[in-house]
Protein backbone atom coordinates (compact mmCIF):
# COMPACT_ATOMS: atom_id res chain seq x y z
CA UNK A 1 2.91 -8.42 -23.93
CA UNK A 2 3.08 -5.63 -25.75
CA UNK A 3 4.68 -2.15 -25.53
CA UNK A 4 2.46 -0.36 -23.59
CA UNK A 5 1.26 -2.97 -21.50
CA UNK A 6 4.34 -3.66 -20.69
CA UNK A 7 5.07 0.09 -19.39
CA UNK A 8 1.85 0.02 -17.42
CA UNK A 9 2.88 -3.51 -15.59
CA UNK A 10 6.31 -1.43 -14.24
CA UNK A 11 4.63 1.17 -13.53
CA UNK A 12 2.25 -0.66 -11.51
CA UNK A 13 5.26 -2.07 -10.04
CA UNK A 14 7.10 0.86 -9.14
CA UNK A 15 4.04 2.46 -7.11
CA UNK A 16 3.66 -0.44 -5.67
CA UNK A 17 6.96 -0.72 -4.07
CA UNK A 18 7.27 3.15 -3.42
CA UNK A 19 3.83 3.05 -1.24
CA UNK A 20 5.11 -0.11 0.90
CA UNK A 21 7.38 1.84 2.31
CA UNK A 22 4.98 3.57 4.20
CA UNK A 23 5.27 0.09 6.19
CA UNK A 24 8.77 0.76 7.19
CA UNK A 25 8.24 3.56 9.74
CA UNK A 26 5.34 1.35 11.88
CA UNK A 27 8.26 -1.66 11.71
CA UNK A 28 10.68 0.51 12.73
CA UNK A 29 9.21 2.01 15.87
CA UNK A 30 7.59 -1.40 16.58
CA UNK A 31 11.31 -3.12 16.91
CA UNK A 32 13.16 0.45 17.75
CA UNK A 33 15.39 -0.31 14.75
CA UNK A 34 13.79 2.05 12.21
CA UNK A 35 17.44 2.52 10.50
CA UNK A 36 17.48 -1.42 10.11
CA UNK A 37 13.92 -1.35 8.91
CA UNK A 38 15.17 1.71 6.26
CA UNK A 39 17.91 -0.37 5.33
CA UNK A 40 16.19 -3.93 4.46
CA UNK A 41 13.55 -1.66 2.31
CA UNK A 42 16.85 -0.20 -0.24
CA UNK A 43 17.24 -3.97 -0.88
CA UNK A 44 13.23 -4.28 -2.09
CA UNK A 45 13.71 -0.76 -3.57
CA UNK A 46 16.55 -2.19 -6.33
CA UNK A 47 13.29 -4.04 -7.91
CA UNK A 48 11.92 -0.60 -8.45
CA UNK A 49 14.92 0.97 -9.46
CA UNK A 50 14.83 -1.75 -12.23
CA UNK A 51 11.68 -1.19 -13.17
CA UNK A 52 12.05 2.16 -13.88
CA UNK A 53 14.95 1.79 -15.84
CA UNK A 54 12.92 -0.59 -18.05
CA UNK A 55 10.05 1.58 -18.41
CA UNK A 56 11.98 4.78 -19.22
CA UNK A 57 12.86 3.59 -22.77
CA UNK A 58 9.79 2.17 -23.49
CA UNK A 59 7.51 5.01 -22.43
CA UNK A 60 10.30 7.05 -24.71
CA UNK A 61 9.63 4.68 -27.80
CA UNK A 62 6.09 5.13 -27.43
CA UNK A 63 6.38 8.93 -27.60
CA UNK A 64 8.63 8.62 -30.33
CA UNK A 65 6.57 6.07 -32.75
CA UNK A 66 3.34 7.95 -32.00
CA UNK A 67 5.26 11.46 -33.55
CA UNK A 68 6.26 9.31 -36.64
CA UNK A 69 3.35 7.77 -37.25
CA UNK A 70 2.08 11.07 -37.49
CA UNK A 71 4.58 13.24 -39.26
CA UNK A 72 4.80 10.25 -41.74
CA UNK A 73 0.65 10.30 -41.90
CA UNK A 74 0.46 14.14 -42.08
CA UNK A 75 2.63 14.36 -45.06
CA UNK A 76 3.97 17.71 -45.66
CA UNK A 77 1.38 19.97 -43.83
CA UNK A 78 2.64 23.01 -42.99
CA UNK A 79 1.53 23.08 -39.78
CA UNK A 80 1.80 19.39 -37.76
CA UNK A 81 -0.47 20.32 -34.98
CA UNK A 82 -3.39 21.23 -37.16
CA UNK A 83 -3.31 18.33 -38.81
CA UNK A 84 -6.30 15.65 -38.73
CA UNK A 85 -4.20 12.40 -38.96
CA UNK A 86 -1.65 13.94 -36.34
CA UNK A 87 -4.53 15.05 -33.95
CA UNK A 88 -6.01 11.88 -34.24
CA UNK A 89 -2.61 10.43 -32.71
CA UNK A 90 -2.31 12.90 -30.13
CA UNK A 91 -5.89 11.43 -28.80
CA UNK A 92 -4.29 8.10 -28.94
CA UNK A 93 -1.34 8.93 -26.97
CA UNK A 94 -3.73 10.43 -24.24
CA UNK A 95 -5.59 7.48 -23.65
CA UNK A 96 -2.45 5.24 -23.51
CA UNK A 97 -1.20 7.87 -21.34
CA UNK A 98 -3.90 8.27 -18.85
CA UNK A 99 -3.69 4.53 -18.97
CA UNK A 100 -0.08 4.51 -17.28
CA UNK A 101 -1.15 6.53 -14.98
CA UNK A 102 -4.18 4.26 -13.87
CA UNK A 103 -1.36 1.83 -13.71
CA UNK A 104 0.01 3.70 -11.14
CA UNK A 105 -3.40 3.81 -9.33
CA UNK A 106 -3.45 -0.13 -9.26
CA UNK A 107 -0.13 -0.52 -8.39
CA UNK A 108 -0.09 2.16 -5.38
CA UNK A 109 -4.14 0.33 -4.27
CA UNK A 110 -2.12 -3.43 -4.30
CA UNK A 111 0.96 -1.62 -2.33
CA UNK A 112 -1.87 0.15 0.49
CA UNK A 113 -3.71 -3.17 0.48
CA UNK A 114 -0.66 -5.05 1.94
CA UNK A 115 0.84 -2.75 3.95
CA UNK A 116 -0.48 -4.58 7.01
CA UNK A 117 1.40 -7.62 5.93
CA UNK A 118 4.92 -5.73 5.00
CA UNK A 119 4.53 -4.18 8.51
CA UNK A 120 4.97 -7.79 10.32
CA UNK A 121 7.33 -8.73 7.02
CA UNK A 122 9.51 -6.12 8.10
CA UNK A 123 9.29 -6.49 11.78
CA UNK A 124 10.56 -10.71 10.84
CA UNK A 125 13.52 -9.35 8.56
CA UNK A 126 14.58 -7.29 11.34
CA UNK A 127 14.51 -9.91 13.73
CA UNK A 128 16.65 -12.12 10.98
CA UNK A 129 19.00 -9.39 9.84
CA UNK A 130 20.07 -8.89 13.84
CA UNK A 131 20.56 -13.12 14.10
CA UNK A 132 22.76 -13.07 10.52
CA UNK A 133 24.33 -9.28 10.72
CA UNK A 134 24.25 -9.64 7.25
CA UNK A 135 21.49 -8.97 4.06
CA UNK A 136 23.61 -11.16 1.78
CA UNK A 137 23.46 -13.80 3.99
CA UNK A 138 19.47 -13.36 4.07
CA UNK A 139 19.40 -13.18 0.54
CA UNK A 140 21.43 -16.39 0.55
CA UNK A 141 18.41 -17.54 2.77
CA UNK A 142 15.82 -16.84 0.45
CA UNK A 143 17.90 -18.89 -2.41
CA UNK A 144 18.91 -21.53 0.08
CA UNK A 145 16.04 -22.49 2.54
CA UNK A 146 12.95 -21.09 0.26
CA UNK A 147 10.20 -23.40 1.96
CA UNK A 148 11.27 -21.20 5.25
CA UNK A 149 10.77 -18.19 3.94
CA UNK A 150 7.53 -19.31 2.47
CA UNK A 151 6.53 -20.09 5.74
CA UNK A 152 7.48 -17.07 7.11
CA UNK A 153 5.55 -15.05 4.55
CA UNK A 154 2.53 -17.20 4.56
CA UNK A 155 2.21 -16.09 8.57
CA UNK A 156 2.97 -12.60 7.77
CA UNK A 157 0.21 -12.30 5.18
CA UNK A 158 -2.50 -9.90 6.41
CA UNK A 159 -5.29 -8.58 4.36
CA UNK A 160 -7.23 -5.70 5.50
CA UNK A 161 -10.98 -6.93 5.82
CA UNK A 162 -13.81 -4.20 5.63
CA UNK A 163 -14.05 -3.99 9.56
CA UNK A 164 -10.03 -2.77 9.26
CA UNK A 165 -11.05 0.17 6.69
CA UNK A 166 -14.02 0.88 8.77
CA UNK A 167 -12.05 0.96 11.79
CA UNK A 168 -9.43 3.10 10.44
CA UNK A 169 -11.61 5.67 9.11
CA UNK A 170 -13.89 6.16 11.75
CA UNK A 171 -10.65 6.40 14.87
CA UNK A 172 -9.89 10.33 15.58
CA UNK A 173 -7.45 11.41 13.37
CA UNK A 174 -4.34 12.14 15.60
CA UNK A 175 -1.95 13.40 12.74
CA UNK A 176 -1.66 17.04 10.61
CA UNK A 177 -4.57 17.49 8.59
CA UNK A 178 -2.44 19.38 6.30
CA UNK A 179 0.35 17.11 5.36
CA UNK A 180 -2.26 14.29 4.16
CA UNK A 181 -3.48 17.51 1.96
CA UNK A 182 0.23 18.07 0.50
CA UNK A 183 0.73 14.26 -0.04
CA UNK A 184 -2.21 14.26 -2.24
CA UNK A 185 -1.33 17.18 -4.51
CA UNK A 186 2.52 16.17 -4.30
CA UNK A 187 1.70 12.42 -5.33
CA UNK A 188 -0.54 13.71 -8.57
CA UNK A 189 2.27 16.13 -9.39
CA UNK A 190 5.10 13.28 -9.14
CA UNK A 191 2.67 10.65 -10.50
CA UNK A 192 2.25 12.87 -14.01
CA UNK A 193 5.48 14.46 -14.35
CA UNK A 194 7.81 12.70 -16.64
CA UNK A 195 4.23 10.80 -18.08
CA UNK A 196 3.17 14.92 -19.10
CA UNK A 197 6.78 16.13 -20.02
CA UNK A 198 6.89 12.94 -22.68
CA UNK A 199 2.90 13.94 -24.12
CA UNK A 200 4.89 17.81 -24.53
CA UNK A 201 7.20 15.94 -26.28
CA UNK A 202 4.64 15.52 -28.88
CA UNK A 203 2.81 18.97 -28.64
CA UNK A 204 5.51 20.45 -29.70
CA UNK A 205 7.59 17.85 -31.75
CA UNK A 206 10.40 19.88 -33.41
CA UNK A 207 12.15 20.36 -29.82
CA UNK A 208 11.15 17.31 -28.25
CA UNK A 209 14.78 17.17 -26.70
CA UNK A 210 14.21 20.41 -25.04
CA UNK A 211 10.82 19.29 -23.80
CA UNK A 212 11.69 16.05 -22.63
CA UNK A 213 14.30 17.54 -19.96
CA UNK A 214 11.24 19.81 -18.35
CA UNK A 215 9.86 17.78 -16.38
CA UNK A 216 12.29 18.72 -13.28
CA UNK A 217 10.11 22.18 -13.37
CA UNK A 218 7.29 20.02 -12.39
CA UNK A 219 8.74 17.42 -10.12
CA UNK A 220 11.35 20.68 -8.29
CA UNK A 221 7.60 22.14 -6.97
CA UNK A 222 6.70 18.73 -5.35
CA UNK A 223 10.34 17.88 -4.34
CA UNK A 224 10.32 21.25 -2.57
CA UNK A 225 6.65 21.03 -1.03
CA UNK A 226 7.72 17.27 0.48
CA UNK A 227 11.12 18.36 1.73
CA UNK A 228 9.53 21.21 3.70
CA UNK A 229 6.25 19.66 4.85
CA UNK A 230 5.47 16.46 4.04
CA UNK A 231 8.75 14.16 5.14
CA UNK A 232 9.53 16.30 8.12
CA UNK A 233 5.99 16.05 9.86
CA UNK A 234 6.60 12.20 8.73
CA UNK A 235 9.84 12.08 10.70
CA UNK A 236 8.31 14.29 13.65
CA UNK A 237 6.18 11.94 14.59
CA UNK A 238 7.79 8.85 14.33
CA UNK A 239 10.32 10.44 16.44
CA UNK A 240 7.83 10.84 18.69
CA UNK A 241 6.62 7.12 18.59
CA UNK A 242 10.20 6.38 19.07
CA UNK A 243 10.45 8.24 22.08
CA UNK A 244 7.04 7.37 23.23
CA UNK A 245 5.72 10.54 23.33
CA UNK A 246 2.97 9.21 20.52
CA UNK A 247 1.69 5.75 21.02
CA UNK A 248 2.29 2.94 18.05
CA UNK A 249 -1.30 3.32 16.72
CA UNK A 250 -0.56 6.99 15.87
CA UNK A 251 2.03 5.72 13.21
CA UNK A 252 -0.04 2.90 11.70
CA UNK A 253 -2.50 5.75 11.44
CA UNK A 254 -0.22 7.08 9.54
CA UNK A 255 0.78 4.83 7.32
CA UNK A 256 -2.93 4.22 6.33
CA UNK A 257 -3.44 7.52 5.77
CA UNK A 258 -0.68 8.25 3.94
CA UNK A 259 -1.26 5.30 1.62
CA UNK A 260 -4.55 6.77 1.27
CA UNK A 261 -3.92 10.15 0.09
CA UNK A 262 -0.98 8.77 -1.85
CA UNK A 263 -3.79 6.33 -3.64
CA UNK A 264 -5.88 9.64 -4.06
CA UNK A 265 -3.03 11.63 -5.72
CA UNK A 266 -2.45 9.15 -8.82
CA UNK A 267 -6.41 10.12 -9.34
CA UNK A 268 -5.26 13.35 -9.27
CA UNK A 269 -2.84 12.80 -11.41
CA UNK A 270 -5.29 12.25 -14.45
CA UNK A 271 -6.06 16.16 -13.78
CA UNK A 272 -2.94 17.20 -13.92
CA UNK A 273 -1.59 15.37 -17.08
CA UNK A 274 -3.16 18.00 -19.37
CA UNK A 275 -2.30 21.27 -17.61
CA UNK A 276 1.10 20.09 -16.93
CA UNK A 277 2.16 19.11 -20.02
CA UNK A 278 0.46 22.40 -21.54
CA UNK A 279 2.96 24.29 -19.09
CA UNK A 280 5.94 22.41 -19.83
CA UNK A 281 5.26 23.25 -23.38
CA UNK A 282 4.82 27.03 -22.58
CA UNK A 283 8.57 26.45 -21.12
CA UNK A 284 9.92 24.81 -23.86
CA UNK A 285 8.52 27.65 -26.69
CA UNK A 286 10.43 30.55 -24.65
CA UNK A 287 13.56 28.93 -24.39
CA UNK A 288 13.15 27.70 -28.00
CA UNK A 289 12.52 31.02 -28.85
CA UNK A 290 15.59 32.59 -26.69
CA UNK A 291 13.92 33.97 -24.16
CA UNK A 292 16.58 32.39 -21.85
């Protein structure tokens, strides 16, 4: 597998796990024990956490090789940017770019897809976690008694037909019109962040160090737009659910819809790689040239 292929695969991975755990909150209100349900997801989150920690470096290498190949191609032009060869490798690193992100695409479609099916997962870890009062002691289960599990899975497994989607889209939408808006824009903007800080890196090569620490100016806009609208309508409603002021449908709703608009915002995302990256860049030029 090689180096970029091998970034796309985590990334894949990492959306994949981030957009099952829009199957937590339906588990949650299902069994009342949405903390338990929040708490059995950090364990599935570590394989994301591991995954990014993989992909980081590589996605750094490939920055890094693309900017030698070209300063060692360009020779001693005066000015990089201008230069055929190094243009030439700035189209490559776009492509391989926009190819992460439609890596993220894939991996958040696969994550929607079996939401459904980490919904009744969920609801059966619960129900294990509160026999054993312990997740190493499940995780000894899944080492231990493995043809159980597989069982267990192989009944939770639910894929969404086209009667579910048609369903689904066609029920009266019952949730804020408005938050579905801000998880679209939000996802593109977190989906292309670091991906457009790293392409700055190589529009402006000679502070790629400065560059490469921008892209909290891009991710502190979504961070603030989710903390203020998105995670708090979330948590309204399944507080709701919980008290059974909403019915359960209105969070599976939900969860479908917010897989959906999350699955929309990686598309996005291939819009915003460009523009962000050319602002990041703008950034990076005034506090190169002290305007800080």
């Amino acid at each position: 597998m090689d180096r970029l292929m091998a970034v796309v695969v985590l990334t894949a991975i990492i959306h994949l796990i981030n957009t099952l755990i829009y199957a937590v909150r339906p588990a949650g209100v299902i069994t009342k024990r949405l903390a338990t349900a929040y708490s059995l997801f950090n364990v599935i989150f570590l394989v994301a956490q591991t995954a990014n920690m993989l992909q980081a470096p590589l996605l750094g290498s490939i920055i890094d090789l693309a900017i030698d190949r070209g300063m060692q191609a360009a020779g001693s032009a005066v000015n990089l940017l201008n230069s055929p060869v190094y243009q030439q490798e700035l189209v490559v690193l776009d492509h391989q770019i926009r190819t992460i992100i439609l890596g993220a695409t894939v991996g958040t479609l696969v994550g929607a897809i079996f939401i459904p099916t980490f919904i009744t997962f969920f609801i059966k870890g619960i129900d294990v976690f509160l026999q054993v009062k312990s997740v190493p002691k499940m995780i000894g289960m899944v080492f231990f008694s493995p043809f159980k599990v597989a069982r267990m899975a192989k009944s939770a497994v639910r894929i969404p037909n086209r009667q579910f989607f048609k369903q689904a889209i066609s029920e009266k939408l019952t949730i804020p019109r408005k938050f579905l808006v801000l998880n679209i824009i939000i996802t593109g903007i977190f989906t292309t962040s670091v991906l457009s800080a790293v392409y700055a890196c190589a529009l402006f090569p000679e502070f790629r160090t400065t560059v490469a620490f921008l892209s909290g100016i891009i991710n502190g806009i979504a961070t603030l737009l989710f903390a203020t609208v998105v995670d708090p309508t979330a948590a309204s409603i399944t507080d709701q659910a919980l008290r059974g002021e909403r019915p359960e449908k209105d969070i599976k709703q939900m969860s479908f819809y917010l897989a959906l608009t999350r699955l929309l915002g990686t598309i996005l995302a291939q819009l915003f790689f460009i523009p962000a990256a050319l602002i990041i860049k703008y950034v990076a030029e005034i506090i190169a040239r002290g305007g800080f």
